[in-house]
C-alpha atoms as a PDB file:
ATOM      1  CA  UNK A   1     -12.052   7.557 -27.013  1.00  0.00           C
ATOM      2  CA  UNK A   2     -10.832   4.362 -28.226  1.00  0.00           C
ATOM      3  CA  UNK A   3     -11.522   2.460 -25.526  1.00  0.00           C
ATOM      4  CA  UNK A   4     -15.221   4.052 -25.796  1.00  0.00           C
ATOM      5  CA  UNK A   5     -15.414   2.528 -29.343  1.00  0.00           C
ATOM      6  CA  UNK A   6     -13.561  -0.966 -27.628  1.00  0.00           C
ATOM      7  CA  UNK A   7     -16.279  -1.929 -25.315  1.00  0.00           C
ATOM      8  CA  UNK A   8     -19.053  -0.807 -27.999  1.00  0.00           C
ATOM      9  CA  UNK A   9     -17.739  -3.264 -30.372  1.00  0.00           C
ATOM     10  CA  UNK A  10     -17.273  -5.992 -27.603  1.00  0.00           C
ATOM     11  CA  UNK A  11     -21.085  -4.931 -26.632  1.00  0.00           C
ATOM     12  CA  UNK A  12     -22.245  -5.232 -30.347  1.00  0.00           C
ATOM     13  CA  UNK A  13     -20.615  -8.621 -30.822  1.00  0.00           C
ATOM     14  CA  UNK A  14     -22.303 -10.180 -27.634  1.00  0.00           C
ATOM     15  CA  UNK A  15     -25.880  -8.979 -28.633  1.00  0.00           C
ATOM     16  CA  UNK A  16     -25.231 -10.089 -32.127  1.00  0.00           C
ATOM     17  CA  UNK A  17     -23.785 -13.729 -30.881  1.00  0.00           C
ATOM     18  CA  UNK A  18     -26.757 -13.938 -28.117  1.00  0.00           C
ATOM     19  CA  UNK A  19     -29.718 -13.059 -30.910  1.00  0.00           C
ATOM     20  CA  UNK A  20     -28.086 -15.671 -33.354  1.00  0.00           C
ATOM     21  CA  UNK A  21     -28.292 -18.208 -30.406  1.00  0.00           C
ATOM     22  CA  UNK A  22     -31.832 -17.500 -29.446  1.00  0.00           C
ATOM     23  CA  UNK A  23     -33.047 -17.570 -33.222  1.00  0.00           C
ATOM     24  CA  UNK A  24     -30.840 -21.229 -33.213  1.00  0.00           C
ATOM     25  CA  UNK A  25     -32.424 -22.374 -30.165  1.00  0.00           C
ATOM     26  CA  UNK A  26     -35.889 -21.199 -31.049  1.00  0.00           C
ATOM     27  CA  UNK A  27     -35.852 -23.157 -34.520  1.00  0.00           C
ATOM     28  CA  UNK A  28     -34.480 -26.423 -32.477  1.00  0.00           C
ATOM     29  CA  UNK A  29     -37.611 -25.497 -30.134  1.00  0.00           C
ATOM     30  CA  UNK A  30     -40.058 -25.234 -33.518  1.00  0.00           C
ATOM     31  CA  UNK A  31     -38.427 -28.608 -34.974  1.00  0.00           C
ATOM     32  CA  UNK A  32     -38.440 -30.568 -32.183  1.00  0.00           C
ATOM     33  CA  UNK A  33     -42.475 -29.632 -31.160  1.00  0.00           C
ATOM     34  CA  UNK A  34     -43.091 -29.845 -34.734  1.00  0.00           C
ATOM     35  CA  UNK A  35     -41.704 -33.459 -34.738  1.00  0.00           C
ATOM     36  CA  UNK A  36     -43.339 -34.706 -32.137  1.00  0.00           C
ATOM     37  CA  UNK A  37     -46.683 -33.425 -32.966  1.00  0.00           C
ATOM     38  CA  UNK A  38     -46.199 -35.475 -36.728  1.00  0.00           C
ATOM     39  CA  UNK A  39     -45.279 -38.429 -34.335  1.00  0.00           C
ATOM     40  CA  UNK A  40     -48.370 -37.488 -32.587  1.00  0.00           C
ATOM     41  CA  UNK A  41     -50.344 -37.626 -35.537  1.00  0.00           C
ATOM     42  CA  UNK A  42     -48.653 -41.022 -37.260  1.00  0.00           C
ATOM     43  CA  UNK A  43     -50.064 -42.651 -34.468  1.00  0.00           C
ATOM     44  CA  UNK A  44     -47.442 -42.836 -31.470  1.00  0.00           C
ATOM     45  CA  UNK A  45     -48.482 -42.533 -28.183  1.00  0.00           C
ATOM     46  CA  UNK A  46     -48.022 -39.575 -25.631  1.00  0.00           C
ATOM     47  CA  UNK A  47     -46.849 -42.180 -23.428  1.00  0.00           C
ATOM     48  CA  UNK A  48     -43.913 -43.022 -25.674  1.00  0.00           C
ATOM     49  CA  UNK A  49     -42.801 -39.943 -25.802  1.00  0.00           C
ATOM     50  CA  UNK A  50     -39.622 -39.099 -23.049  1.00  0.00           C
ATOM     51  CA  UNK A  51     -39.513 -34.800 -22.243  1.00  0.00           C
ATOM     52  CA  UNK A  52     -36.284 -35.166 -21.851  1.00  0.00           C
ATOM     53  CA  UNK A  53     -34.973 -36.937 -25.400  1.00  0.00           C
ATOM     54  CA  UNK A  54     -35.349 -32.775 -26.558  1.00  0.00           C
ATOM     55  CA  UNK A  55     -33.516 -30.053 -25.864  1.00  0.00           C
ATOM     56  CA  UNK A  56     -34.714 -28.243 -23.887  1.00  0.00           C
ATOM     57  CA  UNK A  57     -37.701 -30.759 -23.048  1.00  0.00           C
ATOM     58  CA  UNK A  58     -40.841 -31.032 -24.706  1.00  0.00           C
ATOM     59  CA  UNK A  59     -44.758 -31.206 -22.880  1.00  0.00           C
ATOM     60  CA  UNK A  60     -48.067 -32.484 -24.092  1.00  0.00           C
ATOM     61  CA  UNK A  61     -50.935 -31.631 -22.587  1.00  0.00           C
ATOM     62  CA  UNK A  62     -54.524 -32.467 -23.417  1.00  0.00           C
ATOM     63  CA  UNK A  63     -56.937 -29.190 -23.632  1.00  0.00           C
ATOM     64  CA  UNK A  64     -58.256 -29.326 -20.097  1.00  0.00           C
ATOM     65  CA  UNK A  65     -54.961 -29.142 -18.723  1.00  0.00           C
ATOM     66  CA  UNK A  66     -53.654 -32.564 -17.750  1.00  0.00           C
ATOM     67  CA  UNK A  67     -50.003 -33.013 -18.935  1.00  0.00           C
ATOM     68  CA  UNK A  68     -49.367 -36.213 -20.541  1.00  0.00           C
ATOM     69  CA  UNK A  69     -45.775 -35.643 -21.004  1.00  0.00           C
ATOM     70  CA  UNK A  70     -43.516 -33.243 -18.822  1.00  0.00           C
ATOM     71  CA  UNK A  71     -40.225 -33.716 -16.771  1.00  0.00           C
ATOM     72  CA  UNK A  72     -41.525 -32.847 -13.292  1.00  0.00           C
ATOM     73  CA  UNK A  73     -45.186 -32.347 -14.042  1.00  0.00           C
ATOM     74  CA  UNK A  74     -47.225 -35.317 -15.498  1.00  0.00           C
ATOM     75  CA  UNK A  75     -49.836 -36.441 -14.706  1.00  0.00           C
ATOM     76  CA  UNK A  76     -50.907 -32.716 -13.280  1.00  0.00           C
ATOM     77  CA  UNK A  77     -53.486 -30.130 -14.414  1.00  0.00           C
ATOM     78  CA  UNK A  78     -51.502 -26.589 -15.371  1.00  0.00           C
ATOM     79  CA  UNK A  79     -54.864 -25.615 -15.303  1.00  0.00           C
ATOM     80  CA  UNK A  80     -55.110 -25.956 -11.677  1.00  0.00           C
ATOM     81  CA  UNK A  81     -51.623 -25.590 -10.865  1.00  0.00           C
ATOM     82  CA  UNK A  82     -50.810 -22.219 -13.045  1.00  0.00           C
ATOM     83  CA  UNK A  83     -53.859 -21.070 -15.121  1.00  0.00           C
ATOM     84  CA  UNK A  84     -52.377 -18.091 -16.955  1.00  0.00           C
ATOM     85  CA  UNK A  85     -49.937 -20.206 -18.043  1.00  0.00           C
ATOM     86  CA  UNK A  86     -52.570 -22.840 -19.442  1.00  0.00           C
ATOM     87  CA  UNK A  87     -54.134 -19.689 -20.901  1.00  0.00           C
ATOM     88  CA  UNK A  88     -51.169 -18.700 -22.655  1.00  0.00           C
ATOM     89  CA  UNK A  89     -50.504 -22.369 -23.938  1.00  0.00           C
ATOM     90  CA  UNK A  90     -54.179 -22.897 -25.314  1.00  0.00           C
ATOM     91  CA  UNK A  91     -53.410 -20.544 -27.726  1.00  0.00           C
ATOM     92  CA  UNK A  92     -51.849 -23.224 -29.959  1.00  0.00           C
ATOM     93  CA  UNK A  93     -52.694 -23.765 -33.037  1.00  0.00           C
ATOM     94  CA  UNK A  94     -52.190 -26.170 -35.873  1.00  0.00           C
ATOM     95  CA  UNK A  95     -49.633 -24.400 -37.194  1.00  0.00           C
ATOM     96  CA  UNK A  96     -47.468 -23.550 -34.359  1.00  0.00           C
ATOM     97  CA  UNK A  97     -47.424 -20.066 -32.383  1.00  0.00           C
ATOM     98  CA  UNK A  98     -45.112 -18.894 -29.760  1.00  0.00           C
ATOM     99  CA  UNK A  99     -46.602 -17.551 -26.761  1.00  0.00           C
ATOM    100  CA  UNK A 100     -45.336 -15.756 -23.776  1.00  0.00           C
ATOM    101  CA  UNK A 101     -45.981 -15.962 -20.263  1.00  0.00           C
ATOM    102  CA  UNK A 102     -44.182 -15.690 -16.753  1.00  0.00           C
ATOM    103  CA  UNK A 103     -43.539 -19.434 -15.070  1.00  0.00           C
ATOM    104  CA  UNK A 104     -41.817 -19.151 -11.753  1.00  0.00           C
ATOM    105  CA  UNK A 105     -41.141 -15.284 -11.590  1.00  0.00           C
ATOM    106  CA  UNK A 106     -39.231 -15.605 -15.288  1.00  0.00           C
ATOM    107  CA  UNK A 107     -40.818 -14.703 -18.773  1.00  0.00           C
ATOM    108  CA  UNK A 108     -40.318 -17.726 -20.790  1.00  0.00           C
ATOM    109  CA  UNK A 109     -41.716 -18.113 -24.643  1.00  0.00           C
ATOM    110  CA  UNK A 110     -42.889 -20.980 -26.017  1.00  0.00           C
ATOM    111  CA  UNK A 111     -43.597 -22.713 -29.165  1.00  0.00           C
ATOM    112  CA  UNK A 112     -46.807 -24.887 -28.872  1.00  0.00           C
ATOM    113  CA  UNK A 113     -48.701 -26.464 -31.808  1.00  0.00           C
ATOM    114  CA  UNK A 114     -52.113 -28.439 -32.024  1.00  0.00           C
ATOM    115  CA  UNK A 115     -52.115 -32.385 -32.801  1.00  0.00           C
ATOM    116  CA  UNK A 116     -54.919 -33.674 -34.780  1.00  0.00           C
ATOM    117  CA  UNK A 117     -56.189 -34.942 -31.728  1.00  0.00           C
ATOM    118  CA  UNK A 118     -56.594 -31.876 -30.119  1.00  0.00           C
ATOM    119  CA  UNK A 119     -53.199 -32.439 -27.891  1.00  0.00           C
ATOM    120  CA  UNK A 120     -51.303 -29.341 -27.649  1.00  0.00           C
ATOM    121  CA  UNK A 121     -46.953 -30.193 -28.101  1.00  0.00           C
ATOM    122  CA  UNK A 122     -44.936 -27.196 -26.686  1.00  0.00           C
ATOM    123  CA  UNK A 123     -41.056 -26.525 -25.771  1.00  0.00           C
ATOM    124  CA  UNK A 124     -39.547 -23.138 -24.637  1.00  0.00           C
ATOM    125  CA  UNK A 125     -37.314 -21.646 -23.133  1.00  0.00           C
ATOM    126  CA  UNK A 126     -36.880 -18.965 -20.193  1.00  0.00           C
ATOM    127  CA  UNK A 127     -35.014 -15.320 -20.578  1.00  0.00           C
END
């Protein structure tokens, strides 16, 4: 019985330690789009901005698909290349939302927000 109760506690622990991570790397994910959607809006240019400085990268993308910034994929349409996935993503809003939606056979969830330009700024990560 008591080795029952062992491996229930060492099962509680590692969902407790793995939902505390995911809530810490989801409000890195919401500061770092958040950031560079006020740069964004100050003025600096999509072109300045380097995906990989975050982590885990950021993207901007432009409402017809074209991604300004992204690690593999700039200067591509996600609109042509994966359009439930642009679906999913045009659902920013100024604000900030997370979203949901399957990129490669994985679910990932994303946090995208609106510039003032109409750029959409999103980071995620994959379960």
């Amino acid at each position: 019985m008591s080795r029952i109760c062992v491996v229930c506690l060492c099962l509680l622990v590692s969902f407790s330690l793995a939902a505390s991570a995911m809530a810490a790397d989801r409000d890195a994910i919401t500061q770092n789009v958040d950031q560079v959607a006020s740069e964004i809006n100050s003025g600096t240019s999509p072109e300045d901005i380097q995906a990989n400085d975050y982590e885990p990268y950021v993207y901007v993308m432009q409402d017809d698909g074209m991604l300004l910034v992204h690690p593999e994929l700039e200067g591509e349409s996600l609109k042509e290349l994966a359009t439930p996935v642009y679906d999913a993503i045009m659902q920013a809003t100024f604000d900030g939302s997370w979203v949901d939606y399957e990129w490669k056979g994985k679910q990932k969830h994303a946090y995208v927000r609106m510039t003032d330009g109409g750029l959409i700024v999103g980071s995620g990560y994959t379960e």
